[in-house]
PDB file of N, CA and C in Angstrom:
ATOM      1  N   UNK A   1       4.327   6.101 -13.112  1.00  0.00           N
ATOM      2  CA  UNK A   1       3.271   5.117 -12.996  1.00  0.00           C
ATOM      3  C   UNK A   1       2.670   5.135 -11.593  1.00  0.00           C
ATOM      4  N   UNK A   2       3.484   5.377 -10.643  1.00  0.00           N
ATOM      5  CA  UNK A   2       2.625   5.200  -9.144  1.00  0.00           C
ATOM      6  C   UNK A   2       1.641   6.362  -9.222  1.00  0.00           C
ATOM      7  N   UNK A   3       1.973   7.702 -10.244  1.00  0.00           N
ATOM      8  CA  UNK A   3       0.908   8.683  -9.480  1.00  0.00           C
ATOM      9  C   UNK A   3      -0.672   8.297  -9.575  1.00  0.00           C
ATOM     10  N   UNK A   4      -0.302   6.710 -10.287  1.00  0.00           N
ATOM     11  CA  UNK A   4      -1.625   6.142 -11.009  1.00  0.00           C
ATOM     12  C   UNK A   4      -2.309   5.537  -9.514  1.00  0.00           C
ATOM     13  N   UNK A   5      -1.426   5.164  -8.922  1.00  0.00           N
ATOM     14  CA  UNK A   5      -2.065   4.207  -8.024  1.00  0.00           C
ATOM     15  C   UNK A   5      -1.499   4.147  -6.103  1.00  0.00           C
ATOM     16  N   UNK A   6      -0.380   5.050  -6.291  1.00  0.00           N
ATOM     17  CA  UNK A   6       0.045   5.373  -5.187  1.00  0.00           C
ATOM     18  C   UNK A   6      -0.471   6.348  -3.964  1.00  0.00           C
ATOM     19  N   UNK A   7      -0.676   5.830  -3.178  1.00  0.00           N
ATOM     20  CA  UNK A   7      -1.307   7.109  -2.511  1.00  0.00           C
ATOM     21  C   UNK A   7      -2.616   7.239  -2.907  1.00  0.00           C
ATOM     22  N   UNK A   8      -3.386   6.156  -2.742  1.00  0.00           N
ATOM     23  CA  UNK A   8      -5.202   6.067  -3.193  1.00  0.00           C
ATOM     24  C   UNK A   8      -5.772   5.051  -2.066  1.00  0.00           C
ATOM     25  N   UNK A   9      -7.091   5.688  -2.087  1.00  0.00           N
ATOM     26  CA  UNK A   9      -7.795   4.860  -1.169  1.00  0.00           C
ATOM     27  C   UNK A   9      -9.114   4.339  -1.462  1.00  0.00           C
ATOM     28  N   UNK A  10      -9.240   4.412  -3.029  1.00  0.00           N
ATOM     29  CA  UNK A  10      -9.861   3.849  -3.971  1.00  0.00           C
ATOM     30  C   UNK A  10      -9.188   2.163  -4.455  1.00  0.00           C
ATOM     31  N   UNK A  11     -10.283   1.520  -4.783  1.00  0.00           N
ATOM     32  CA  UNK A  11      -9.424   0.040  -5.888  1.00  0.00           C
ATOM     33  C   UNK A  11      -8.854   0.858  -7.004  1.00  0.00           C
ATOM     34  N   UNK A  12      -8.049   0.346  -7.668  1.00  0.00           N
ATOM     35  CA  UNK A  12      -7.232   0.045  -8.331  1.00  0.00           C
ATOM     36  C   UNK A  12      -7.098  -1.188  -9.273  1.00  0.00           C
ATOM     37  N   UNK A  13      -7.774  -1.957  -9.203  1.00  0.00           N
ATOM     38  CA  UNK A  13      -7.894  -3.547  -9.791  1.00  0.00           C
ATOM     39  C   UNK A  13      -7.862  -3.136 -10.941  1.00  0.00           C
ATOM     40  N   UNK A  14      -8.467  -2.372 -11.996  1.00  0.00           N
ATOM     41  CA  UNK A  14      -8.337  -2.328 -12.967  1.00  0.00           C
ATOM     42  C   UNK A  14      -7.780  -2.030 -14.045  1.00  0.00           C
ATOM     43  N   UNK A  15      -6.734  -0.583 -13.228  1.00  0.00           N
ATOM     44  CA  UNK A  15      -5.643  -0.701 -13.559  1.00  0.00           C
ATOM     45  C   UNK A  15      -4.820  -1.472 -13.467  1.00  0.00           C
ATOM     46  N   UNK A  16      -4.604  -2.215 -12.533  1.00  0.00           N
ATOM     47  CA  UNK A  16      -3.791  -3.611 -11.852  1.00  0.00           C
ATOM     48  C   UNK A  16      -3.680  -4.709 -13.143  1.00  0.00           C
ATOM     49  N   UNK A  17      -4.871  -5.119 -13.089  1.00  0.00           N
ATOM     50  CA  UNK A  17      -5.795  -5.850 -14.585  1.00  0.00           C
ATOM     51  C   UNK A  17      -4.636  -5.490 -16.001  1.00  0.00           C
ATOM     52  N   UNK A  18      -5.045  -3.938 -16.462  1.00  0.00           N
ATOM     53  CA  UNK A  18      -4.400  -3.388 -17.223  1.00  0.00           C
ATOM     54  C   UNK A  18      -2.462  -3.728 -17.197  1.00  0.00           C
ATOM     55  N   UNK A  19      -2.382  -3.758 -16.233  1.00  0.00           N
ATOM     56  CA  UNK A  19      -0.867  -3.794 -15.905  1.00  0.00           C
ATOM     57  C   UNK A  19      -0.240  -5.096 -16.534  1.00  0.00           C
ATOM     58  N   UNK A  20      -1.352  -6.035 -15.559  1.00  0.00           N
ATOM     59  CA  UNK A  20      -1.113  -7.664 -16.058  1.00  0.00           C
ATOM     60  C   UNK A  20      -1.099  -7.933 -17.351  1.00  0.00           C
ATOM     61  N   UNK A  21      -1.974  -7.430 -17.650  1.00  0.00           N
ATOM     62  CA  UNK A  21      -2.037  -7.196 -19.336  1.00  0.00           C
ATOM     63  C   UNK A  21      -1.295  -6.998 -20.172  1.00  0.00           C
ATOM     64  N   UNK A  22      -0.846  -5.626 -20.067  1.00  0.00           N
ATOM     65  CA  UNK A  22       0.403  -5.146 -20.555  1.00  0.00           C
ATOM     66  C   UNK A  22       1.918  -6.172 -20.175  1.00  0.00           C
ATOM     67  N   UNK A  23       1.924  -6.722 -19.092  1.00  0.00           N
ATOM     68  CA  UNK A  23       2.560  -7.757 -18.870  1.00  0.00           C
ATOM     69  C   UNK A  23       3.247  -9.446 -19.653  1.00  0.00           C
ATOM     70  N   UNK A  24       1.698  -9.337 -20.619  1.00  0.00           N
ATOM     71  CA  UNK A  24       1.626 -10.521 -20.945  1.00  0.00           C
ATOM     72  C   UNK A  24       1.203 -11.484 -20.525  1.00  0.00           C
ATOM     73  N   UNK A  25       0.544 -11.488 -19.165  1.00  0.00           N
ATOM     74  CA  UNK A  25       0.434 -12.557 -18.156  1.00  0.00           C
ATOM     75  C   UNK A  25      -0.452 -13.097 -18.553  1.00  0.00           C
ATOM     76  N   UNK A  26      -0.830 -14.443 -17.860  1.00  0.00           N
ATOM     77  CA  UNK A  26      -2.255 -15.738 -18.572  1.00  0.00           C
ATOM     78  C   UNK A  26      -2.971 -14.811 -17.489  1.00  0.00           C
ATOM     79  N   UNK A  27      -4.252 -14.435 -18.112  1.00  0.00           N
ATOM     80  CA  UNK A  27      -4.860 -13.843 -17.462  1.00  0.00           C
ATOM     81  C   UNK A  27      -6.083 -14.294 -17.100  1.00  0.00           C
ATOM     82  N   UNK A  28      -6.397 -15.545 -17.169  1.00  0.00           N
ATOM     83  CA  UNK A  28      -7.131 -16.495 -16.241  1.00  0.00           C
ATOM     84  C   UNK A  28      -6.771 -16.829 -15.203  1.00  0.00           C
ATOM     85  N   UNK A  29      -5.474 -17.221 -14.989  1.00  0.00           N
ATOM     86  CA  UNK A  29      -4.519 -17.300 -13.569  1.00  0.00           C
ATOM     87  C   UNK A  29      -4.589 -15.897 -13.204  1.00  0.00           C
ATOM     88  N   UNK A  30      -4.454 -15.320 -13.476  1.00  0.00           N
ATOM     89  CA  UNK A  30      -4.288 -13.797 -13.088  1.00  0.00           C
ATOM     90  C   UNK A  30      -5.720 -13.527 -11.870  1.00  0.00           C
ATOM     91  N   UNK A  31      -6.707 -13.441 -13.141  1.00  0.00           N
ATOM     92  CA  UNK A  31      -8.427 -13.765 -12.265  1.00  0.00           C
ATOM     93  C   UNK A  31      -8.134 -14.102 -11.155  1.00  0.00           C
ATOM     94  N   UNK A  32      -8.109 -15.770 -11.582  1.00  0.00           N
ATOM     95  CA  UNK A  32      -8.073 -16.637 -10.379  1.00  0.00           C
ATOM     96  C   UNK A  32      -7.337 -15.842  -8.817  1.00  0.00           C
ATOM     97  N   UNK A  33      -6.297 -15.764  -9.355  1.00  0.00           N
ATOM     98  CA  UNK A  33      -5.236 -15.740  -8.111  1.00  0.00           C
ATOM     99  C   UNK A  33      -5.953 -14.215  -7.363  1.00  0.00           C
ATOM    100  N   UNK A  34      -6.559 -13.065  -8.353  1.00  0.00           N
ATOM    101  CA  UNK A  34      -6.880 -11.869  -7.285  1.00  0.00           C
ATOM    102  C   UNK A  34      -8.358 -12.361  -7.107  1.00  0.00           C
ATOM    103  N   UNK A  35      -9.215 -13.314  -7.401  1.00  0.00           N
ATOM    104  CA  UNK A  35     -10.098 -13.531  -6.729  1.00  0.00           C
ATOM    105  C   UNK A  35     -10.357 -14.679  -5.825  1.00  0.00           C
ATOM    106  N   UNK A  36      -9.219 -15.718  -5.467  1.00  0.00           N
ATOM    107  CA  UNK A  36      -8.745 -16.228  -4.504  1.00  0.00           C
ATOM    108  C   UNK A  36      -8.730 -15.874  -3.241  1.00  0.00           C
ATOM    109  N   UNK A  37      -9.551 -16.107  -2.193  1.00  0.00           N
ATOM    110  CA  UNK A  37      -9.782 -15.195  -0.802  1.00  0.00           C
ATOM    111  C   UNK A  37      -7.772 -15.662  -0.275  1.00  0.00           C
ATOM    112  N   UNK A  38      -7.521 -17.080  -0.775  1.00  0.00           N
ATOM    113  CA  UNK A  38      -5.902 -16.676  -0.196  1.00  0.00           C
ATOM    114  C   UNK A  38      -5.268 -15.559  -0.423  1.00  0.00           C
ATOM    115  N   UNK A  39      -5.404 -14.880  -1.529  1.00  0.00           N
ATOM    116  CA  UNK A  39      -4.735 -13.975  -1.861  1.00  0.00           C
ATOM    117  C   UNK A  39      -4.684 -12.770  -0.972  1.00  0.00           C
ATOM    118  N   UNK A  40      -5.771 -12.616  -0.536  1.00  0.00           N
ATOM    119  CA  UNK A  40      -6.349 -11.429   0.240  1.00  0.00           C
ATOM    120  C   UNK A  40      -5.749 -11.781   1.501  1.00  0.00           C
ATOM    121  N   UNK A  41      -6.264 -12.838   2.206  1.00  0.00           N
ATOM    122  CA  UNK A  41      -5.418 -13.252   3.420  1.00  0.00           C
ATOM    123  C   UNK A  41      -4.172 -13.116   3.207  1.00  0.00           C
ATOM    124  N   UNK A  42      -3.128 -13.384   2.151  1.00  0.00           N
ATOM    125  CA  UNK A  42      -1.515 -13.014   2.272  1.00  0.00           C
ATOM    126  C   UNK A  42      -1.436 -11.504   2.487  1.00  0.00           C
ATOM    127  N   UNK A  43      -2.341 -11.392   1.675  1.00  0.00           N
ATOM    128  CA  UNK A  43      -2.108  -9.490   1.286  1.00  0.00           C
ATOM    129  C   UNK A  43      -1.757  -8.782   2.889  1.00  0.00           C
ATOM    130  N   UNK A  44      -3.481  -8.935   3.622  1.00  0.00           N
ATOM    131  CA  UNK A  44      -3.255  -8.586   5.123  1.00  0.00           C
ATOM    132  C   UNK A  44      -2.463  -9.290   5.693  1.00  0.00           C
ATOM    133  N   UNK A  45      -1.681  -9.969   5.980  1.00  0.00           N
ATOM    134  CA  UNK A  45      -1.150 -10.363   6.903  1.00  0.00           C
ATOM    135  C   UNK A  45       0.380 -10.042   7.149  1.00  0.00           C
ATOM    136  N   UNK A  46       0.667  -9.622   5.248  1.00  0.00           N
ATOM    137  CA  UNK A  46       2.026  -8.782   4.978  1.00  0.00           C
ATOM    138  C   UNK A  46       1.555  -7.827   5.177  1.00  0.00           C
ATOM    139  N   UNK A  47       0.758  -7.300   5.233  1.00  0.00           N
ATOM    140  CA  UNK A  47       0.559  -5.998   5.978  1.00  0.00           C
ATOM    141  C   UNK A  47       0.650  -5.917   7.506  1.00  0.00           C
ATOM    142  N   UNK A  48      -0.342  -6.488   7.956  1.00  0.00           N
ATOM    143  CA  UNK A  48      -0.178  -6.848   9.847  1.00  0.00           C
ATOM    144  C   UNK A  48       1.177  -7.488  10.017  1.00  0.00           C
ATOM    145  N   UNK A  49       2.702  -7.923   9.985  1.00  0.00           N
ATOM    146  CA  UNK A  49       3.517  -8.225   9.747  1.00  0.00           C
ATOM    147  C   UNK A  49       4.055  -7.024   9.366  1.00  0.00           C
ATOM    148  N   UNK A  50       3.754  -6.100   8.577  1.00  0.00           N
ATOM    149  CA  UNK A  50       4.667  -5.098   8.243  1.00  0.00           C
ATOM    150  C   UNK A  50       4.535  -3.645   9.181  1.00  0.00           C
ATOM    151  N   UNK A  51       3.388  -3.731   9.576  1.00  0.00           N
ATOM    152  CA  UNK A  51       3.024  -2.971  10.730  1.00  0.00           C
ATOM    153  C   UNK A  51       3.868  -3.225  12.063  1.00  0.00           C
ATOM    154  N   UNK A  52       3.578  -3.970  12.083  1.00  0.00           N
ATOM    155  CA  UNK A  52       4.097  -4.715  13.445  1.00  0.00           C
ATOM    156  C   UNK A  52       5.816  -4.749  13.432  1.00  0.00           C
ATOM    157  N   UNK A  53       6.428  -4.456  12.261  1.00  0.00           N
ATOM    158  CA  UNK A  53       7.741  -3.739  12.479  1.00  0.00           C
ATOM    159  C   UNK A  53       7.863  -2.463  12.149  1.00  0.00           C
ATOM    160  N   UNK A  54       6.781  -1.727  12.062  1.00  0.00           N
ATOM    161  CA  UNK A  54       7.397  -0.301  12.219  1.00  0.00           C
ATOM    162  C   UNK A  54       7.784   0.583  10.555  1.00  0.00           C
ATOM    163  N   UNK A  55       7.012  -0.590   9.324  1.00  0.00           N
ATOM    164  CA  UNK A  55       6.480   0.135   8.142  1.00  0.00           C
ATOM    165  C   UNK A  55       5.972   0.890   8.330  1.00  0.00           C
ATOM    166  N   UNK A  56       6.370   1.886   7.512  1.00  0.00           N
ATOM    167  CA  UNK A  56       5.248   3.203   7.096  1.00  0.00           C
ATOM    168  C   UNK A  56       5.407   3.451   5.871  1.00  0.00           C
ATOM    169  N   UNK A  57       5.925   2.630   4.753  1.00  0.00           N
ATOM    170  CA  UNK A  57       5.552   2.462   3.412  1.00  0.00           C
ATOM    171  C   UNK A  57       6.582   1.800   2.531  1.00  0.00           C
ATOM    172  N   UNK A  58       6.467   2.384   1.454  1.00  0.00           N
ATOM    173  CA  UNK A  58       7.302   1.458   0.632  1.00  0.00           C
ATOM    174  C   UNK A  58       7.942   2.251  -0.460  1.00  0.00           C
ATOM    175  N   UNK A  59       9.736   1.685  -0.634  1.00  0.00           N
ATOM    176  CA  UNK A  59       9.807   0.889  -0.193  1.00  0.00           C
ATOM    177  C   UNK A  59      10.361   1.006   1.200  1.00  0.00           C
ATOM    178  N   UNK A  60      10.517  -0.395   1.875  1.00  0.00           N
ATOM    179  CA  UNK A  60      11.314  -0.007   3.371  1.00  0.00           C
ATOM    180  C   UNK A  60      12.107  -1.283   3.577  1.00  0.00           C
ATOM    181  N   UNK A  61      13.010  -1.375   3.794  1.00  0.00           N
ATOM    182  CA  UNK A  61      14.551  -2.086   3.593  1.00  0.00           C
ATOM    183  C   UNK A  61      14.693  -2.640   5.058  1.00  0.00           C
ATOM    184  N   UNK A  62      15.122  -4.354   5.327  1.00  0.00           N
ATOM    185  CA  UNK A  62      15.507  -4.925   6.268  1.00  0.00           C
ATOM    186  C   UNK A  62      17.025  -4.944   6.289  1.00  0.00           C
ATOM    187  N   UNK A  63      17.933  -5.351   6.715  1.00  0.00           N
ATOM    188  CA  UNK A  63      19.339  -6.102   6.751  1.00  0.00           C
ATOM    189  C   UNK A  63      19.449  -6.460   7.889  1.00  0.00           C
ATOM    190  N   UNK A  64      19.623  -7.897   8.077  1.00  0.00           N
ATOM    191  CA  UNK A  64      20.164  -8.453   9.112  1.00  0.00           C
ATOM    192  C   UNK A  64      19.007  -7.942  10.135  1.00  0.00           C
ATOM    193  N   UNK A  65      17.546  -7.881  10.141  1.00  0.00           N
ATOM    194  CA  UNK A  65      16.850  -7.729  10.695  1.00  0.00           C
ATOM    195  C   UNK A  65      16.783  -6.516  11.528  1.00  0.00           C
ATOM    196  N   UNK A  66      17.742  -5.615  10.777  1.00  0.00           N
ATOM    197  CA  UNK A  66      17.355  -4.006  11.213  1.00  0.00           C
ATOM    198  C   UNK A  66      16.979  -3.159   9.762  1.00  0.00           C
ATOM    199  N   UNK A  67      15.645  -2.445  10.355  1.00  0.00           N
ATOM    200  CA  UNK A  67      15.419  -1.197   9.053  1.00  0.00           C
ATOM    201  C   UNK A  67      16.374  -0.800   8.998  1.00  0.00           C
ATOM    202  N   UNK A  68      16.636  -0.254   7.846  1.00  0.00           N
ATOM    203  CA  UNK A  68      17.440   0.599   6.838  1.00  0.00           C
ATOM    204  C   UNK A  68      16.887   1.879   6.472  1.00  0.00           C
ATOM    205  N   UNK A  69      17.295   2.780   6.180  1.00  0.00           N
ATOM    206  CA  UNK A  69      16.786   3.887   5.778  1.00  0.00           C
ATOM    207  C   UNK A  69      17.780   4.697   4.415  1.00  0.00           C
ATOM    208  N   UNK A  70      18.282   3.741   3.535  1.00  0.00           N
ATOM    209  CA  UNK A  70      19.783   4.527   2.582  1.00  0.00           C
ATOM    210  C   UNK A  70      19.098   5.270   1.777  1.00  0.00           C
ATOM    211  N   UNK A  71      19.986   6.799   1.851  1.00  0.00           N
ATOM    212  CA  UNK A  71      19.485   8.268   1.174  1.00  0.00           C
ATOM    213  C   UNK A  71      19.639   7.841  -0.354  1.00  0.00           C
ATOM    214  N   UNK A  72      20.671   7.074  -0.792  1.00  0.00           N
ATOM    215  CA  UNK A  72      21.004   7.148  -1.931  1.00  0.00           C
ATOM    216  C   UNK A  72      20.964   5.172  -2.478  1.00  0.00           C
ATOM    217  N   UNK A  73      21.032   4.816  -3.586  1.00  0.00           N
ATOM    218  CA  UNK A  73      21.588   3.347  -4.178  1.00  0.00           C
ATOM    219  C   UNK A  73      23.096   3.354  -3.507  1.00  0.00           C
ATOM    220  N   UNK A  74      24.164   4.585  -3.319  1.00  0.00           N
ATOM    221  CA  UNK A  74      25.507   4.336  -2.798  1.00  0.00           C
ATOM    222  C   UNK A  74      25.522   3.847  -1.714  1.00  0.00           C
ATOM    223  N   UNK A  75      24.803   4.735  -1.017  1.00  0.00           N
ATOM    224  CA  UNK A  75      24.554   3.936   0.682  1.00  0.00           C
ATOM    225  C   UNK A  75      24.058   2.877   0.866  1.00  0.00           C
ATOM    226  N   UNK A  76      22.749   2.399  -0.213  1.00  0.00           N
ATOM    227  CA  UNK A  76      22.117   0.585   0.171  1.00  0.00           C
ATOM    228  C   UNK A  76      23.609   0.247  -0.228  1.00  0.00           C
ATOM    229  N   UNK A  77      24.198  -0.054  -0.965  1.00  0.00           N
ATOM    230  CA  UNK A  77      25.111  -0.730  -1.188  1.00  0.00           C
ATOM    231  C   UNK A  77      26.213  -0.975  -0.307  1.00  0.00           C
ATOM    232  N   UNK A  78      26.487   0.065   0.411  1.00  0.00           N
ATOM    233  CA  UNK A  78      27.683   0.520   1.259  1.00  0.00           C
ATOM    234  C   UNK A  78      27.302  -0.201   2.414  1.00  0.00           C
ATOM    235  N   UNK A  79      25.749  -0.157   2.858  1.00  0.00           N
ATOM    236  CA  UNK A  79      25.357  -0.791   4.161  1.00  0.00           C
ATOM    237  C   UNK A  79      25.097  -2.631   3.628  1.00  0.00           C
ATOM    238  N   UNK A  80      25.012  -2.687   2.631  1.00  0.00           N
ATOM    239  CA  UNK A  80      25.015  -4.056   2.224  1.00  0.00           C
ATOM    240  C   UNK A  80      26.182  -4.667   2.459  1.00  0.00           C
ATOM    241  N   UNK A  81      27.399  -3.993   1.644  1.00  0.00           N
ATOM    242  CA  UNK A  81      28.982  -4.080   1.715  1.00  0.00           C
ATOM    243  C   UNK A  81      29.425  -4.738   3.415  1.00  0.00           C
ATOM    244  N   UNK A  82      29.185  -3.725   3.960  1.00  0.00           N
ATOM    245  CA  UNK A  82      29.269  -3.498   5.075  1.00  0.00           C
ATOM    246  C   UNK A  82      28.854  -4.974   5.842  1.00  0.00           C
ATOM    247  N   UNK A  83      27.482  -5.235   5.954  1.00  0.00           N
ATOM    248  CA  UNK A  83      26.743  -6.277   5.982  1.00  0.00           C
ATOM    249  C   UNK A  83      27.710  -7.726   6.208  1.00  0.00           C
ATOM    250  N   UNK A  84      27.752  -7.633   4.531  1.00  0.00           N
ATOM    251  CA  UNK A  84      28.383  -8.421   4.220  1.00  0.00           C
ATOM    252  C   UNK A  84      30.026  -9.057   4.646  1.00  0.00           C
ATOM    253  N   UNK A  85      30.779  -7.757   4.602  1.00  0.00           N
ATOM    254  CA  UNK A  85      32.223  -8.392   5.615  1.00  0.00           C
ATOM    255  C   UNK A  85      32.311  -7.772   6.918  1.00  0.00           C
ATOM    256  N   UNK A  86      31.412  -8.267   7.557  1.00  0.00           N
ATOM    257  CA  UNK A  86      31.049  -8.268   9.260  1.00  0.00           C
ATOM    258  C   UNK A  86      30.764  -9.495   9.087  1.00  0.00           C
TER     259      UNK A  86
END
């Protein structure tokens, strides 16, 4: 599904639309909420916020307020583990 929408610098809304759809979602709220200028303001600002630590895409993993980088699901877990009885 991402090769649909990943890595584009085109909109996408309509597939997006489609998605919601397929979702089931009330798709008047749906409207609403992507034509809501709040929406847009959250959008950038998790972006400027995600910049500003050193994202370069997704996904990208915090713990305990350090990136993560796990090769595998064994390793998130292991560094979670870990995490966790420290």
């Amino acid at each position: 599904m991402e090769a649909e929408w990943g890595e584009q610098q085109t909109s996408k809304a309509d597939l997006f639309r489609t998605f919601a759809e397929d979702l089931g979602l009330d798709m008047a709220a749906y409207d609403e909420a992507v034509a809501d200028p709040a929406t847009l303001e959250r959008v950038q600002q998790d972006m400027s916020d995600g910049l500003a630590l050193g994202v370069q895409g997704t996904p990208t993993f915090f713990l305990n307020g350090e990136m993560i980088s796990p090769a595998s699901p064994d390793e998130f877990r292991a560094l979670i583990d870990a995490a966790l009885e420290g």
